[in-house]
PDB file of N, CA and C in Angstrom:
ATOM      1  N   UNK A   1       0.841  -1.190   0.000  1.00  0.00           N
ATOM      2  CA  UNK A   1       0.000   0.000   0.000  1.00  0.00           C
ATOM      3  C   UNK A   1       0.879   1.245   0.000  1.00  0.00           C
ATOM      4  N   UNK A   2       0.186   2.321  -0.670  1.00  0.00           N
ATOM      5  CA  UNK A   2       1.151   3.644  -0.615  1.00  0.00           C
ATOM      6  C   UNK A   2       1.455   4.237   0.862  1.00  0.00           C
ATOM      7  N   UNK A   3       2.240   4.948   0.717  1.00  0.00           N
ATOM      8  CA  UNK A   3       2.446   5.361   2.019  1.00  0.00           C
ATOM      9  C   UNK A   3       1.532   6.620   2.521  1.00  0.00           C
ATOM     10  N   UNK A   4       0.870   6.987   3.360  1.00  0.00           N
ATOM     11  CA  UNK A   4      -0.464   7.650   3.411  1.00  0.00           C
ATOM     12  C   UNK A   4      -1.694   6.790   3.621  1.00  0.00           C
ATOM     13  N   UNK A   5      -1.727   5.658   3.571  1.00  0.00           N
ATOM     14  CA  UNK A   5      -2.865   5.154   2.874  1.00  0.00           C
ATOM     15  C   UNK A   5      -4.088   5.066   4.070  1.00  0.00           C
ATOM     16  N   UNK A   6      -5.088   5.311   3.942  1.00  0.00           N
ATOM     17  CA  UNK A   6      -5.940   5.439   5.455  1.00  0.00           C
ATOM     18  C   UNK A   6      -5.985   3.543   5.974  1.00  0.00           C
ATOM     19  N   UNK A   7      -6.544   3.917   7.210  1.00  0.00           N
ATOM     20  CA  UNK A   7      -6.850   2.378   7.814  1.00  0.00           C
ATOM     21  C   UNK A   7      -8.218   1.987   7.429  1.00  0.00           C
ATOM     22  N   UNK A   8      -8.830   2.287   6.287  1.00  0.00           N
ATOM     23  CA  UNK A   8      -9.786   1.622   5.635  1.00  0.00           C
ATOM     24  C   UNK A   8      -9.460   1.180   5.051  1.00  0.00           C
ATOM     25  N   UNK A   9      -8.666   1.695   3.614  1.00  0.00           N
ATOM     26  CA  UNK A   9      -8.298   1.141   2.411  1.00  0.00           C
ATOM     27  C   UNK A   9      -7.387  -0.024   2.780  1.00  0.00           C
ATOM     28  N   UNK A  10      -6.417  -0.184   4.310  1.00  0.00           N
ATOM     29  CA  UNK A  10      -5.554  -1.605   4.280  1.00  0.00           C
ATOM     30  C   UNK A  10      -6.231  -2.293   4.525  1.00  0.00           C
ATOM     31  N   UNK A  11      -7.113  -1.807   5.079  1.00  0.00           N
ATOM     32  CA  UNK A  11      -8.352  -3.156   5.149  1.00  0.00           C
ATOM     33  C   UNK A  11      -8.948  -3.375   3.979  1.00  0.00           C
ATOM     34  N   UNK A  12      -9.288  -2.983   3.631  1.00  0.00           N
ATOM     35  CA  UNK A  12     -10.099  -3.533   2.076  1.00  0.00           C
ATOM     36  C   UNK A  12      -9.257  -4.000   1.275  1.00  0.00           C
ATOM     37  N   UNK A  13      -7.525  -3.272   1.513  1.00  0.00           N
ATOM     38  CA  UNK A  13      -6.740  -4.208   0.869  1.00  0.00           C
ATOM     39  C   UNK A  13      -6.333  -5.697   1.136  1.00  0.00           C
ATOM     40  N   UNK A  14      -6.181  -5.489   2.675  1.00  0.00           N
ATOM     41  CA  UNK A  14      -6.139  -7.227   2.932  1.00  0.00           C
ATOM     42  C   UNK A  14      -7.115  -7.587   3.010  1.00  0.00           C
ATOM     43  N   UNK A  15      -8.746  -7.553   2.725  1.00  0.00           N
ATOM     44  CA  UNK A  15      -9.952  -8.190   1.899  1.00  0.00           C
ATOM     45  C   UNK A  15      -9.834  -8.737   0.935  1.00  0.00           C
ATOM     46  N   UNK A  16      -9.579  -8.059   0.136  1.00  0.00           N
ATOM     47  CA  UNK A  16      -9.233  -8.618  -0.987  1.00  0.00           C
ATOM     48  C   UNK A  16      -8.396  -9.336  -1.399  1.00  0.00           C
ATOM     49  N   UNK A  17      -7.309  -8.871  -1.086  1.00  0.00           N
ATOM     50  CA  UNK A  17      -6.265 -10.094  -1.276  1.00  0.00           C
ATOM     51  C   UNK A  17      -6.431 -11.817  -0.393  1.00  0.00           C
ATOM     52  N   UNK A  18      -7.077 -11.558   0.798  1.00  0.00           N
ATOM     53  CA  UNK A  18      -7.506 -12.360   1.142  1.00  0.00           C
ATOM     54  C   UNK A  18      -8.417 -13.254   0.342  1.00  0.00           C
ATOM     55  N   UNK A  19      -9.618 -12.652  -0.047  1.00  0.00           N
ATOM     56  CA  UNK A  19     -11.094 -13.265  -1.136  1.00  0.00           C
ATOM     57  C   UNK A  19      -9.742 -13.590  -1.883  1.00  0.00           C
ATOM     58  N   UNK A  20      -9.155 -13.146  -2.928  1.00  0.00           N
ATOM     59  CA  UNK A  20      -8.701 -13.670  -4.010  1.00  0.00           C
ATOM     60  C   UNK A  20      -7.665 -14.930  -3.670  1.00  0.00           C
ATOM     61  N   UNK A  21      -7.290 -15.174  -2.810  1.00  0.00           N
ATOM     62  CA  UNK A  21      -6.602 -16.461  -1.875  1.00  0.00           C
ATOM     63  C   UNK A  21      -7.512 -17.006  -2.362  1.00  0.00           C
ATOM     64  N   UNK A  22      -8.836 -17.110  -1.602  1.00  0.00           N
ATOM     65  CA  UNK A  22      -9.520 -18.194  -1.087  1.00  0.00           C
ATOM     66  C   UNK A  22      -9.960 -18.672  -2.394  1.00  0.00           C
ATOM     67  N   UNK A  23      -9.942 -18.067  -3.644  1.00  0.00           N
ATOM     68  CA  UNK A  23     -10.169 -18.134  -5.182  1.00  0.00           C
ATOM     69  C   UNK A  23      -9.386 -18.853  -5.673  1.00  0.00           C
ATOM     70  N   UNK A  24      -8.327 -19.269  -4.777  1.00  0.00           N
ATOM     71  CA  UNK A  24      -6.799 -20.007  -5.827  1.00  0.00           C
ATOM     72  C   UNK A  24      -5.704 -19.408  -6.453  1.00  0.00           C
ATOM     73  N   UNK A  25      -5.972 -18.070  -5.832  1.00  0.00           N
ATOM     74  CA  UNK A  25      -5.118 -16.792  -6.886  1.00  0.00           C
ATOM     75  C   UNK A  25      -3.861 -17.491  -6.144  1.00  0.00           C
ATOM     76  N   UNK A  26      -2.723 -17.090  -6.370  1.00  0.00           N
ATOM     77  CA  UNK A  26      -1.290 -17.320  -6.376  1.00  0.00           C
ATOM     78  C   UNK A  26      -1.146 -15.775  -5.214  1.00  0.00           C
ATOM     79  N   UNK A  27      -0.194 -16.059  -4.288  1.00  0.00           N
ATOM     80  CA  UNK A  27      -0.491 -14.462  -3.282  1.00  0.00           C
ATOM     81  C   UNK A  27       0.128 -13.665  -4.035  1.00  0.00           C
ATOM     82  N   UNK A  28       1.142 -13.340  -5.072  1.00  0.00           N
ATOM     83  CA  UNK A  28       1.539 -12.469  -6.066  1.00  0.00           C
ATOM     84  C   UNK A  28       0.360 -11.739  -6.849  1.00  0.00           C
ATOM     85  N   UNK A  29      -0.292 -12.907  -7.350  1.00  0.00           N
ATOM     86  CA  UNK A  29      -1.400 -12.359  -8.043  1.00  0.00           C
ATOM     87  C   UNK A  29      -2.815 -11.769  -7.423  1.00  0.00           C
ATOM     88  N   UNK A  30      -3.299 -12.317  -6.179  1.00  0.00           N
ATOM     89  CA  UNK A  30      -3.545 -11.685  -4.909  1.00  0.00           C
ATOM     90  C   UNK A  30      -3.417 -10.350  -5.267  1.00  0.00           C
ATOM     91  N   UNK A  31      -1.994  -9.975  -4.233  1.00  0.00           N
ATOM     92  CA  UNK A  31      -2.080  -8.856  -4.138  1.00  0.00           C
ATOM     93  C   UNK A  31      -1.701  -7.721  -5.438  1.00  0.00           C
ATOM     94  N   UNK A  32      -1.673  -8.033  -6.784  1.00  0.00           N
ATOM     95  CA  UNK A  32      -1.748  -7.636  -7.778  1.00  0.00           C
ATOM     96  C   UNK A  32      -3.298  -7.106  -7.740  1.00  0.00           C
ATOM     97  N   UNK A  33      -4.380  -7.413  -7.705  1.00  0.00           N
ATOM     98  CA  UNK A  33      -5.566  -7.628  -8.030  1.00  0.00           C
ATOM     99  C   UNK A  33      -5.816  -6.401  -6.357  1.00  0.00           C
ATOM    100  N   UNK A  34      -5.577  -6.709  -5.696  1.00  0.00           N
ATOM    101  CA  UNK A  34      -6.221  -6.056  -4.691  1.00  0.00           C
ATOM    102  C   UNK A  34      -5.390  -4.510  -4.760  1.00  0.00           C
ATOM    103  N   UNK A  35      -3.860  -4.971  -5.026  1.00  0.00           N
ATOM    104  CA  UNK A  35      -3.485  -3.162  -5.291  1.00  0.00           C
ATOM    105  C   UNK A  35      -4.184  -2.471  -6.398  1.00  0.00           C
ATOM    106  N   UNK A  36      -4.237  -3.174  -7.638  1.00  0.00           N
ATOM    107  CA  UNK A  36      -5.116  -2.554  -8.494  1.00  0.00           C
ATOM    108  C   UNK A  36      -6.871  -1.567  -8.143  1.00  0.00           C
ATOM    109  N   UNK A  37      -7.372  -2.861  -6.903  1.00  0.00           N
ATOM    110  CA  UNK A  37      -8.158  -2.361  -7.171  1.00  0.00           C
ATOM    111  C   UNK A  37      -8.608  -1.034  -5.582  1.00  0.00           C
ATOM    112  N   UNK A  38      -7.653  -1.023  -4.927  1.00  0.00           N
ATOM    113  CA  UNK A  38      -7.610  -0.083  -3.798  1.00  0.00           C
ATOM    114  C   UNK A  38      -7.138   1.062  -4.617  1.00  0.00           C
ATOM    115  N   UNK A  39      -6.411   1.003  -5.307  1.00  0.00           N
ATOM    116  CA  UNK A  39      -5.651   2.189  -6.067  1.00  0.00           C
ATOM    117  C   UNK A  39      -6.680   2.734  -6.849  1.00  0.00           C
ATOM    118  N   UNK A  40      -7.620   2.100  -7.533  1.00  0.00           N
ATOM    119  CA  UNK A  40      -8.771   2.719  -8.187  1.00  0.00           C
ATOM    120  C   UNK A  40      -9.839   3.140  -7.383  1.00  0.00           C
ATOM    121  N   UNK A  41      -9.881   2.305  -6.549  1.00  0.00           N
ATOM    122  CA  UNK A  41     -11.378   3.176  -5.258  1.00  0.00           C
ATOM    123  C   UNK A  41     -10.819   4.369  -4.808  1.00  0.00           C
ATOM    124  N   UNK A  42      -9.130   4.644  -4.469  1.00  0.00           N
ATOM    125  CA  UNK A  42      -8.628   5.991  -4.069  1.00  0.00           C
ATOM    126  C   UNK A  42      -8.680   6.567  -4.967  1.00  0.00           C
ATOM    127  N   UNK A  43      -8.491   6.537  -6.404  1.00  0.00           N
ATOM    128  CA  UNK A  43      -8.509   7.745  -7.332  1.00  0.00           C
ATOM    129  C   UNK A  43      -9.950   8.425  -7.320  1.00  0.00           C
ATOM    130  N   UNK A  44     -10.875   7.032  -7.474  1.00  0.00           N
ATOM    131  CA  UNK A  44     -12.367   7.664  -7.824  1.00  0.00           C
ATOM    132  C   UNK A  44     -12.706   8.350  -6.592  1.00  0.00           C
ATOM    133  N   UNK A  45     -12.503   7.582  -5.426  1.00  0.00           N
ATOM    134  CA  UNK A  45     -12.659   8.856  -4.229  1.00  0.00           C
ATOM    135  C   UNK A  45     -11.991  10.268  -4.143  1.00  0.00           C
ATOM    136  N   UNK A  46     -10.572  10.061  -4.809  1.00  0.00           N
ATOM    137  CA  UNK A  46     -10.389  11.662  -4.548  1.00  0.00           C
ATOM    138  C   UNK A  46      -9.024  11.935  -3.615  1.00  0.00           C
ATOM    139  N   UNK A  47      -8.350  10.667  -3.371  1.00  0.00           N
ATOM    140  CA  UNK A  47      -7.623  10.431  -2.313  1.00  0.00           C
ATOM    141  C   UNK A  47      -6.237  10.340  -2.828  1.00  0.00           C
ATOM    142  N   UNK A  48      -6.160  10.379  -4.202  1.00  0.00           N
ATOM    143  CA  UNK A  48      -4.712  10.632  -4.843  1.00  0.00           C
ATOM    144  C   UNK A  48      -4.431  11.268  -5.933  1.00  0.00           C
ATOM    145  N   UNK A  49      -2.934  11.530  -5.647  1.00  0.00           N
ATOM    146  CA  UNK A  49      -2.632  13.076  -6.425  1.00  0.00           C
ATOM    147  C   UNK A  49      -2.892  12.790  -8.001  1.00  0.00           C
ATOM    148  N   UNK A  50      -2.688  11.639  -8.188  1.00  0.00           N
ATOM    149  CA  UNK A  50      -3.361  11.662  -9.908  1.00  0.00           C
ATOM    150  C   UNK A  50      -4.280  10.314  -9.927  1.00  0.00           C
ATOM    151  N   UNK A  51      -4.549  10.504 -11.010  1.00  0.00           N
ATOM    152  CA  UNK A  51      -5.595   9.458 -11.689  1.00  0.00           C
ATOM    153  C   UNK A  51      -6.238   9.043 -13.164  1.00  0.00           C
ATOM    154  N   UNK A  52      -5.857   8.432 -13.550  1.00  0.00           N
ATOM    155  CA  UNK A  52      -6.154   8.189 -14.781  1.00  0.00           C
ATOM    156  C   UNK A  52      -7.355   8.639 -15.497  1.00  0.00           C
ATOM    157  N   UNK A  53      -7.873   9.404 -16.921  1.00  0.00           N
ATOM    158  CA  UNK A  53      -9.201   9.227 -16.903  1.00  0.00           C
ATOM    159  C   UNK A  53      -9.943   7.571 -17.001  1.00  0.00           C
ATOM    160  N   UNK A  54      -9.545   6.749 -16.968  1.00  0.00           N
ATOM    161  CA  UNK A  54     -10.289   5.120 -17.365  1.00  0.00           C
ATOM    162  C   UNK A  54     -10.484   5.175 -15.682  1.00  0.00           C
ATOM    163  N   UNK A  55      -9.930   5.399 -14.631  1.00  0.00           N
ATOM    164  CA  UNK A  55     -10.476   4.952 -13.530  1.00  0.00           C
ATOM    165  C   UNK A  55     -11.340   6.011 -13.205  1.00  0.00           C
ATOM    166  N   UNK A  56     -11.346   6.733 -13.336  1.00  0.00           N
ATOM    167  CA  UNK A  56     -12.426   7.995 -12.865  1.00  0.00           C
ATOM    168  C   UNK A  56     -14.135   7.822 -13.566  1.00  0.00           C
ATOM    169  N   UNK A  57     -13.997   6.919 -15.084  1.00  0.00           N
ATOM    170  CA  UNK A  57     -15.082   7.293 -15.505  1.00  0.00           C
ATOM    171  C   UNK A  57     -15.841   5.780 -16.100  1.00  0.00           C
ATOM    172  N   UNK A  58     -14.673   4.870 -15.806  1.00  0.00           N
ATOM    173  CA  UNK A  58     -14.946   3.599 -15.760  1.00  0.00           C
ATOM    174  C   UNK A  58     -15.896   3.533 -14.266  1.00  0.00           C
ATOM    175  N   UNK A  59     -16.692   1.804 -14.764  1.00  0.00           N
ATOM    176  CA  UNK A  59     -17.827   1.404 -13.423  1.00  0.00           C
ATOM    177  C   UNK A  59     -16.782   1.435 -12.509  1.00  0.00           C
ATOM    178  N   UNK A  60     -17.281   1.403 -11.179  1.00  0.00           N
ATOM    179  CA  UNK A  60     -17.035   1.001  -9.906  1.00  0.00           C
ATOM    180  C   UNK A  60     -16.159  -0.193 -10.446  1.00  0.00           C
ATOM    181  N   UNK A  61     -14.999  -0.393  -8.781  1.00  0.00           N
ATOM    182  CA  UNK A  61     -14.864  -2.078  -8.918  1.00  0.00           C
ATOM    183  C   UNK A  61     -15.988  -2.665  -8.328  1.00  0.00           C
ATOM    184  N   UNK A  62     -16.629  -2.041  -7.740  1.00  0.00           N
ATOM    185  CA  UNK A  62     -17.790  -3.406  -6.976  1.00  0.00           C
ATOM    186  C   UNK A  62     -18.776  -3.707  -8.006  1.00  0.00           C
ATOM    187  N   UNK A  63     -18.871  -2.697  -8.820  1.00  0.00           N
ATOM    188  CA  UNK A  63     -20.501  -3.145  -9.738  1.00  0.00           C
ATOM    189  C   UNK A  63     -20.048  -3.629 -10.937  1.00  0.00           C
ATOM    190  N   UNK A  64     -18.229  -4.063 -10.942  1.00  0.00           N
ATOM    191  CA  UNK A  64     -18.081  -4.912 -11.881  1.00  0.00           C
ATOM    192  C   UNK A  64     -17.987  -5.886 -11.344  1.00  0.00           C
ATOM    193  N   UNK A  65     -17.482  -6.631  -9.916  1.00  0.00           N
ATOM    194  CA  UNK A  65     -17.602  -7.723  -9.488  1.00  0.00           C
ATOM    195  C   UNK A  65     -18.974  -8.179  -9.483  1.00  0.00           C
ATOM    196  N   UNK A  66     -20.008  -7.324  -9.116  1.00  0.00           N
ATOM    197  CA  UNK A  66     -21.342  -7.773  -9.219  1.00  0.00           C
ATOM    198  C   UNK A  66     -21.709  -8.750 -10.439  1.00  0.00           C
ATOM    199  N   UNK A  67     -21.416  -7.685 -11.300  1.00  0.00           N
ATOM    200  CA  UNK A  67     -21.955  -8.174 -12.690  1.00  0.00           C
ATOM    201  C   UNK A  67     -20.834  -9.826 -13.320  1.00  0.00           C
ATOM    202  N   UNK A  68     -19.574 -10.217 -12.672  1.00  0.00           N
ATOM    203  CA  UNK A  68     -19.532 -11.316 -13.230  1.00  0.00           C
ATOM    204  C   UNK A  68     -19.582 -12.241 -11.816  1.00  0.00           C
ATOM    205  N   UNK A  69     -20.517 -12.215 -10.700  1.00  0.00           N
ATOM    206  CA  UNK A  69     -20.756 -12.875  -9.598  1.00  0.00           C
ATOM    207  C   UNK A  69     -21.863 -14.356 -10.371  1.00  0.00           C
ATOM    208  N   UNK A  70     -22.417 -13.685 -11.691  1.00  0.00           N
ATOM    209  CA  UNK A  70     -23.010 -15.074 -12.235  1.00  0.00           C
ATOM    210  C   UNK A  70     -24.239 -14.539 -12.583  1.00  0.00           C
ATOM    211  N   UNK A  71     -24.784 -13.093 -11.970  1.00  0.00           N
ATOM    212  CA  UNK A  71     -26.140 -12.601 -12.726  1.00  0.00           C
ATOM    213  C   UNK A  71     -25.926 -11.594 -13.551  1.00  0.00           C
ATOM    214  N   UNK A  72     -24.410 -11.615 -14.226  1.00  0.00           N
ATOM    215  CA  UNK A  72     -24.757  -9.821 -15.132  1.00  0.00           C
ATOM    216  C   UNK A  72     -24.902 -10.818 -16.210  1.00  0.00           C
ATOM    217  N   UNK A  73     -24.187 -10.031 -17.540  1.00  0.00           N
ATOM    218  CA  UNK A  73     -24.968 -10.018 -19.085  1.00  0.00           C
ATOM    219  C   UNK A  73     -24.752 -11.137 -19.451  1.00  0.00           C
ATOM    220  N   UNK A  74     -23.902 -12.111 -19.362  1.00  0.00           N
ATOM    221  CA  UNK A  74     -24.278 -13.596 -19.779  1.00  0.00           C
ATOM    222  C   UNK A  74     -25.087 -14.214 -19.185  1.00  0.00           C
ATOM    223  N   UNK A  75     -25.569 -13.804 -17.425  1.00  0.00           N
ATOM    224  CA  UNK A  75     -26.466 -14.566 -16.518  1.00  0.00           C
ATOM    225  C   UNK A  75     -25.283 -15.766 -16.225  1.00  0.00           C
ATOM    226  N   UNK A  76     -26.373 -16.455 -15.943  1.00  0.00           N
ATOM    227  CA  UNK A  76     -26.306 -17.632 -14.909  1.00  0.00           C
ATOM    228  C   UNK A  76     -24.875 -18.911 -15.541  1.00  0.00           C
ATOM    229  N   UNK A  77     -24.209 -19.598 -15.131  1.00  0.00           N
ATOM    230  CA  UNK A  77     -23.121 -20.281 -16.044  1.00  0.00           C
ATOM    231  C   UNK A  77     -24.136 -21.940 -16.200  1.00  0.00           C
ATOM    232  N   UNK A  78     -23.913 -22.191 -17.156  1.00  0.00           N
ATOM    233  CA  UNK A  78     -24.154 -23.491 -17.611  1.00  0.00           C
ATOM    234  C   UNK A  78     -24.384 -24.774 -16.283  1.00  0.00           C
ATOM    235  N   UNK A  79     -23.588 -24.839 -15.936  1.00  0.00           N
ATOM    236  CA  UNK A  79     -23.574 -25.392 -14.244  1.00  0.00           C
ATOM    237  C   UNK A  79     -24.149 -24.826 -13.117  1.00  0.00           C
ATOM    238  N   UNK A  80     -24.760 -23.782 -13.234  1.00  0.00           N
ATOM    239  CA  UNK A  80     -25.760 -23.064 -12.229  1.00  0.00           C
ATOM    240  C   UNK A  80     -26.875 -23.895 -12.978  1.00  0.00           C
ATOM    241  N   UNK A  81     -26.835 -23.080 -14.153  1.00  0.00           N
ATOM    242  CA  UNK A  81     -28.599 -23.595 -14.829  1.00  0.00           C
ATOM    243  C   UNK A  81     -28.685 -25.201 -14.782  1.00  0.00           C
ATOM    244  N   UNK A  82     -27.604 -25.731 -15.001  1.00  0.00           N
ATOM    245  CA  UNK A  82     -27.917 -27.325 -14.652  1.00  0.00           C
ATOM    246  C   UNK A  82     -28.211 -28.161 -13.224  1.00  0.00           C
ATOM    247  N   UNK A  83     -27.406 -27.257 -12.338  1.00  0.00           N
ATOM    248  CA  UNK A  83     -27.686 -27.641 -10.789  1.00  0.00           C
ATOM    249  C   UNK A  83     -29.708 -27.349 -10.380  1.00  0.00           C
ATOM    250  N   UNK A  84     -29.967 -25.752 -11.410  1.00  0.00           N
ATOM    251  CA  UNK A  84     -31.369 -25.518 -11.174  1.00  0.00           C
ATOM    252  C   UNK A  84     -32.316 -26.558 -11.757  1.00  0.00           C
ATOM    253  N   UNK A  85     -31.711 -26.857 -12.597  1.00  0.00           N
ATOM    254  CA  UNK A  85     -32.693 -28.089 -13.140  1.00  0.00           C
ATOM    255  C   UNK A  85     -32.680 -29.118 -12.409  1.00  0.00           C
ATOM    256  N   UNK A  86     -31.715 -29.625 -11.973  1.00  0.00           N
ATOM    257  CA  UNK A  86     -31.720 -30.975 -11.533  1.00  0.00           C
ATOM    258  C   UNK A  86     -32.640 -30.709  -9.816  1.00  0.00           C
ATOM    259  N   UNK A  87     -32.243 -29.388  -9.335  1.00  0.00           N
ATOM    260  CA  UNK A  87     -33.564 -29.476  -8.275  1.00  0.00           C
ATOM    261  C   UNK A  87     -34.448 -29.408  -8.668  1.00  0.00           C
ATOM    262  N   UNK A  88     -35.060 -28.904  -9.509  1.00  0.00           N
ATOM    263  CA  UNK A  88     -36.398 -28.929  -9.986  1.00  0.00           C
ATOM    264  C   UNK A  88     -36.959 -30.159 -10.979  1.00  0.00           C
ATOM    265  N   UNK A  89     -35.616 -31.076 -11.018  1.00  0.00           N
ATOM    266  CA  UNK A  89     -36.176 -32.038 -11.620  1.00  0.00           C
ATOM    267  C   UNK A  89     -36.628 -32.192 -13.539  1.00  0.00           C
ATOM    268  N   UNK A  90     -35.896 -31.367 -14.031  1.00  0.00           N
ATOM    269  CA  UNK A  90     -36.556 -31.009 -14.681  1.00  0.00           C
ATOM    270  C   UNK A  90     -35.970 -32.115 -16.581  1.00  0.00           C
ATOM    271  N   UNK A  91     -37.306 -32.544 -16.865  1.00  0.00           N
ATOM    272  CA  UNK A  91     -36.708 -34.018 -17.735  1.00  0.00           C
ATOM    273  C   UNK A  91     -35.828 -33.549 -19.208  1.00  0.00           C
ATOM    274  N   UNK A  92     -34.472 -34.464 -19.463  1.00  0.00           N
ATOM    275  CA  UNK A  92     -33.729 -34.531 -20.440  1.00  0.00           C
ATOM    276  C   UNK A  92     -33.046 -32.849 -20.082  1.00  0.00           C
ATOM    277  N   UNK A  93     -32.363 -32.711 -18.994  1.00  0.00           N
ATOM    278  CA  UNK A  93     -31.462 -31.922 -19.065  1.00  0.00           C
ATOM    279  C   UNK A  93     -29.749 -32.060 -19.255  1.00  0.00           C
ATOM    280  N   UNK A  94     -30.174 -33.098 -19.538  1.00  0.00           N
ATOM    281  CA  UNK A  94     -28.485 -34.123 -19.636  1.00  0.00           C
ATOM    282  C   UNK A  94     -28.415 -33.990 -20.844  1.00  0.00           C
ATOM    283  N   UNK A  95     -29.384 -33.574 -21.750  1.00  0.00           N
ATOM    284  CA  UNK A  95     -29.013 -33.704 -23.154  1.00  0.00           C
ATOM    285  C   UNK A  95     -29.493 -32.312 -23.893  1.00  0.00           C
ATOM    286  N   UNK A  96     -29.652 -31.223 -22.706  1.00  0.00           N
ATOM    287  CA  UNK A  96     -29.046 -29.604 -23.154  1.00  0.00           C
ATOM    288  C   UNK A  96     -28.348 -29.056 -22.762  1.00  0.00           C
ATOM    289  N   UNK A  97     -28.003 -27.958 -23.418  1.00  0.00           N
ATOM    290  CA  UNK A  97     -27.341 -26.698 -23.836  1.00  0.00           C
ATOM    291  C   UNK A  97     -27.696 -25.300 -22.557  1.00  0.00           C
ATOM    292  N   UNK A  98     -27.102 -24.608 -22.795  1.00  0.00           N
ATOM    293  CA  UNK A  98     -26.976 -23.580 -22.084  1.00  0.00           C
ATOM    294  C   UNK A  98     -28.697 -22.906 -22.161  1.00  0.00           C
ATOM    295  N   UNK A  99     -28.884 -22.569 -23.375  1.00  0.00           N
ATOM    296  CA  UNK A  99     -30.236 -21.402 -23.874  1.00  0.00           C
ATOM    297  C   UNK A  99     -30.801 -22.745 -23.920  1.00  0.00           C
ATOM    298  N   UNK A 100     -31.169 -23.962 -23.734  1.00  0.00           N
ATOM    299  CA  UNK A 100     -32.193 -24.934 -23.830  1.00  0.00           C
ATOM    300  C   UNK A 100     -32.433 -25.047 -22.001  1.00  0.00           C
ATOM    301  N   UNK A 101     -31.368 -24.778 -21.118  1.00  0.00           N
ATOM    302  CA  UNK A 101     -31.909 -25.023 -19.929  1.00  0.00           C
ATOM    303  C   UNK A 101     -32.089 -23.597 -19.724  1.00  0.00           C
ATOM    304  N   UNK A 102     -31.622 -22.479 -19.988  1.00  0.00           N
ATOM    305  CA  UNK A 102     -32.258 -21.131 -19.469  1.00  0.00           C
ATOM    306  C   UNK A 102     -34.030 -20.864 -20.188  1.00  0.00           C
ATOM    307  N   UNK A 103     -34.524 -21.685 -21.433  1.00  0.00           N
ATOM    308  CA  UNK A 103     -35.466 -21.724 -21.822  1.00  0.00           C
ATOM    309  C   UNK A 103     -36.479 -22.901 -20.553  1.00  0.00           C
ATOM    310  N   UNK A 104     -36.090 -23.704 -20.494  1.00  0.00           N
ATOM    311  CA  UNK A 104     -36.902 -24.424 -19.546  1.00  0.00           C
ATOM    312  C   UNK A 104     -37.267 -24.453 -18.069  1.00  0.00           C
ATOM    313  N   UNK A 105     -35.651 -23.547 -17.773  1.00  0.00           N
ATOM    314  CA  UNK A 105     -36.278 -22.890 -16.163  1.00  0.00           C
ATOM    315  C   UNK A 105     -36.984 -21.616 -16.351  1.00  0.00           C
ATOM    316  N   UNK A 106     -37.289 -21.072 -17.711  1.00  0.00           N
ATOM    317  CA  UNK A 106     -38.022 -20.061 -17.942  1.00  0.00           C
ATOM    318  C   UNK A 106     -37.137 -18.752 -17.138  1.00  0.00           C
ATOM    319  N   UNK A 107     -35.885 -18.579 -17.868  1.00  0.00           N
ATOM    320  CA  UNK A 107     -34.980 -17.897 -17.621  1.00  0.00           C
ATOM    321  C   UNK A 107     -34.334 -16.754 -19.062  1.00  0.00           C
TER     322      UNK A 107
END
């Protein structure tokens, strides 16, 4: 972390680097991913002396993690929609496709 850095942001930095552990990340790559993305919540906040325009006017990092958590623009992964079927029971899902089980859970 930079030097300055408040006692929020080391926390959110060792959050993250932590989550990305528990992901399988490599701790290099860890804390690659978590400096990146503390360094961008401080620019967009306002908290350092420069800043790129792509981080200032780019999404959030959180409402891009949102969006590939499994419900943004592709939706659900193939193995979600198949786990939903199989609770619901739902017949010859062993022998579809991605848009054949998002069609049948009426998704």
């Amino acid at each position: 972390m930079p030097r300055g850095s408040s006692p929020k942001r080391e926390r959110q930095y060792e959050h993250i680097k932590e989550s990305a552990e528990d992901r399988g990340e490599s701790e290099k790559r860890a804390k690659e991913i978590a400096a990146r993305t503390v360094n961008k919540e401080r620019a967009r906040a306002g908290e350092s002396k420069t800043a790129s325009p792509l981080s200032l006017e780019d999404m959030s990092s959180g409402k891009r993690g949102g969006q590939r958590s499994g419900r943004g623009a592709q939706g659900p992964t193939y193995d979600q929609l198949y786990a939903e079927a199989q609770r619901r029971n739902v017949e010859g899902r062993s022998h579809m496709n991605k848009e054949q089980l998002k069609r049948a859970l009426g998704k």
